[in-house]
N, C-alpha and C. Protein backbone atom coordinates (compact mmCIF):
# COMPACT_ATOMS: atom_id res chain seq x y z
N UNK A 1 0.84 -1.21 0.00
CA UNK A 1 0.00 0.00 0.00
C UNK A 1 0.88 1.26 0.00
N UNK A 2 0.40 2.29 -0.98
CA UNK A 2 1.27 3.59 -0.92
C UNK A 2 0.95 4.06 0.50
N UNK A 3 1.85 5.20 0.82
CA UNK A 3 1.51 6.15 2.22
C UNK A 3 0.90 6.70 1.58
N UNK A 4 -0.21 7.53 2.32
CA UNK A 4 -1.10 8.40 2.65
C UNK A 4 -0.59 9.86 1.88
N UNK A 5 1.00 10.24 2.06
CA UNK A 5 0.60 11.24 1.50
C UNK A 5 0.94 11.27 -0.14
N UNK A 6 1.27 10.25 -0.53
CA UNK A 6 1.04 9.99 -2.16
C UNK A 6 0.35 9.87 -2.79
N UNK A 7 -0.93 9.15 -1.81
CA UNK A 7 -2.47 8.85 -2.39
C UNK A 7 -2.98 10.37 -2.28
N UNK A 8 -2.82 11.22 -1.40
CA UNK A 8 -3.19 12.38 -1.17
C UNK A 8 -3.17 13.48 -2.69
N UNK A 9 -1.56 13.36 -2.69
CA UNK A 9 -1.38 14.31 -3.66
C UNK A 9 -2.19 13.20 -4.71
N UNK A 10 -1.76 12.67 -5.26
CA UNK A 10 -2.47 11.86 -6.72
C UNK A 10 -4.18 12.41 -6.55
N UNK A 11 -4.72 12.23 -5.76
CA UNK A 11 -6.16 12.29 -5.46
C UNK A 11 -6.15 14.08 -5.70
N UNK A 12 -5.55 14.51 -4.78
CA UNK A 12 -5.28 16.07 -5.26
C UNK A 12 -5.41 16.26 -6.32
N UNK A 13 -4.27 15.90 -7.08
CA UNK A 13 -3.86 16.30 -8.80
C UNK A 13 -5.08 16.06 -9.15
N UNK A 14 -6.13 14.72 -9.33
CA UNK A 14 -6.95 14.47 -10.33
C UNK A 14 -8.15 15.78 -9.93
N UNK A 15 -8.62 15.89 -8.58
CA UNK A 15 -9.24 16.64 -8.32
C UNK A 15 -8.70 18.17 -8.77
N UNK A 16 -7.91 18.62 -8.79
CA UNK A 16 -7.81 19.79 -9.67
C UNK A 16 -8.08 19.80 -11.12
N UNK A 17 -7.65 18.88 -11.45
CA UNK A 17 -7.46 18.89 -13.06
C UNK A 17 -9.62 18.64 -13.23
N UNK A 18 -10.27 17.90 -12.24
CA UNK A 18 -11.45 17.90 -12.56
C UNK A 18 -12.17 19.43 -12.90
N UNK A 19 -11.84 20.48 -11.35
CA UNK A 19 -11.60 21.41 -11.01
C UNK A 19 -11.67 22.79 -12.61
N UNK A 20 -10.47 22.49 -13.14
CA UNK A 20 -9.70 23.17 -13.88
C UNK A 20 -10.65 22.72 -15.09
N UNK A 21 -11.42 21.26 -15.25
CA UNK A 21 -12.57 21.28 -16.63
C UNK A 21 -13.36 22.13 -16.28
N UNK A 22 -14.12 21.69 -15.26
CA UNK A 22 -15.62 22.54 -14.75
C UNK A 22 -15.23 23.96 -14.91
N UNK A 23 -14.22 24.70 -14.42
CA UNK A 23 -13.61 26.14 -14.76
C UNK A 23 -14.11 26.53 -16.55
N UNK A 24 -13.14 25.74 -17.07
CA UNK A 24 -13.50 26.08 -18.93
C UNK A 24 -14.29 25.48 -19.12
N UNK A 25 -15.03 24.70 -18.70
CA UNK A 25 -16.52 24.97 -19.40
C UNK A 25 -17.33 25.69 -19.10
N UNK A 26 -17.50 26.64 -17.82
CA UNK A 26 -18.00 27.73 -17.49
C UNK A 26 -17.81 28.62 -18.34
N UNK A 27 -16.41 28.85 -18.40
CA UNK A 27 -15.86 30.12 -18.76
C UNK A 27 -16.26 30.41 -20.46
N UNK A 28 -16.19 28.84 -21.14
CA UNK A 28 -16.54 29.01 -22.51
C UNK A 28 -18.24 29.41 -22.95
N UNK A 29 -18.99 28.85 -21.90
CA UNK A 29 -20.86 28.91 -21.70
C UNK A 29 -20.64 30.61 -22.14
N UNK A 30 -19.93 31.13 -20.92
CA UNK A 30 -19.91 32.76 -20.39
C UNK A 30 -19.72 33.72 -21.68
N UNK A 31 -18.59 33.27 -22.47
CA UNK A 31 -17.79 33.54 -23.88
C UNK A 31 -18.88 33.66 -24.48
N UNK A 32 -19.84 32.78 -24.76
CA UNK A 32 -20.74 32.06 -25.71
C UNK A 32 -22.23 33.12 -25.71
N UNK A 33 -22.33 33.36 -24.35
CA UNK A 33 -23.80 34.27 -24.02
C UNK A 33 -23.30 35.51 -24.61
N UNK A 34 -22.17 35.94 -24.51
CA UNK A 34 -21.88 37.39 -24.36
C UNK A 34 -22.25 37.95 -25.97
C-alpha cells in the first residue's frame, strides 16, 4: 500500500485537473452568451 501522502497528492492532482474542466466549461458557456 502507498503512504497516505502519495495517495493524497495523486487524489489532489486528479481533483484539480477535474476542477480546472468545470472552470472552462463555465468560462466558454460565459464567452458564448456574451
Amino acid at each position: 500500500m502507498k503512504n497516505g501522502k502519495e495517495t493524497t497528492m495523486c487524489c489532489l492532482k486528479d481533483f484539480t485537473e477535474l476542477i480546472n474542466q468545470e472552470i472552462h466549461k463555465q468560462v466558454e458557456q460565459e464567452l458564448v452568451f456574451q
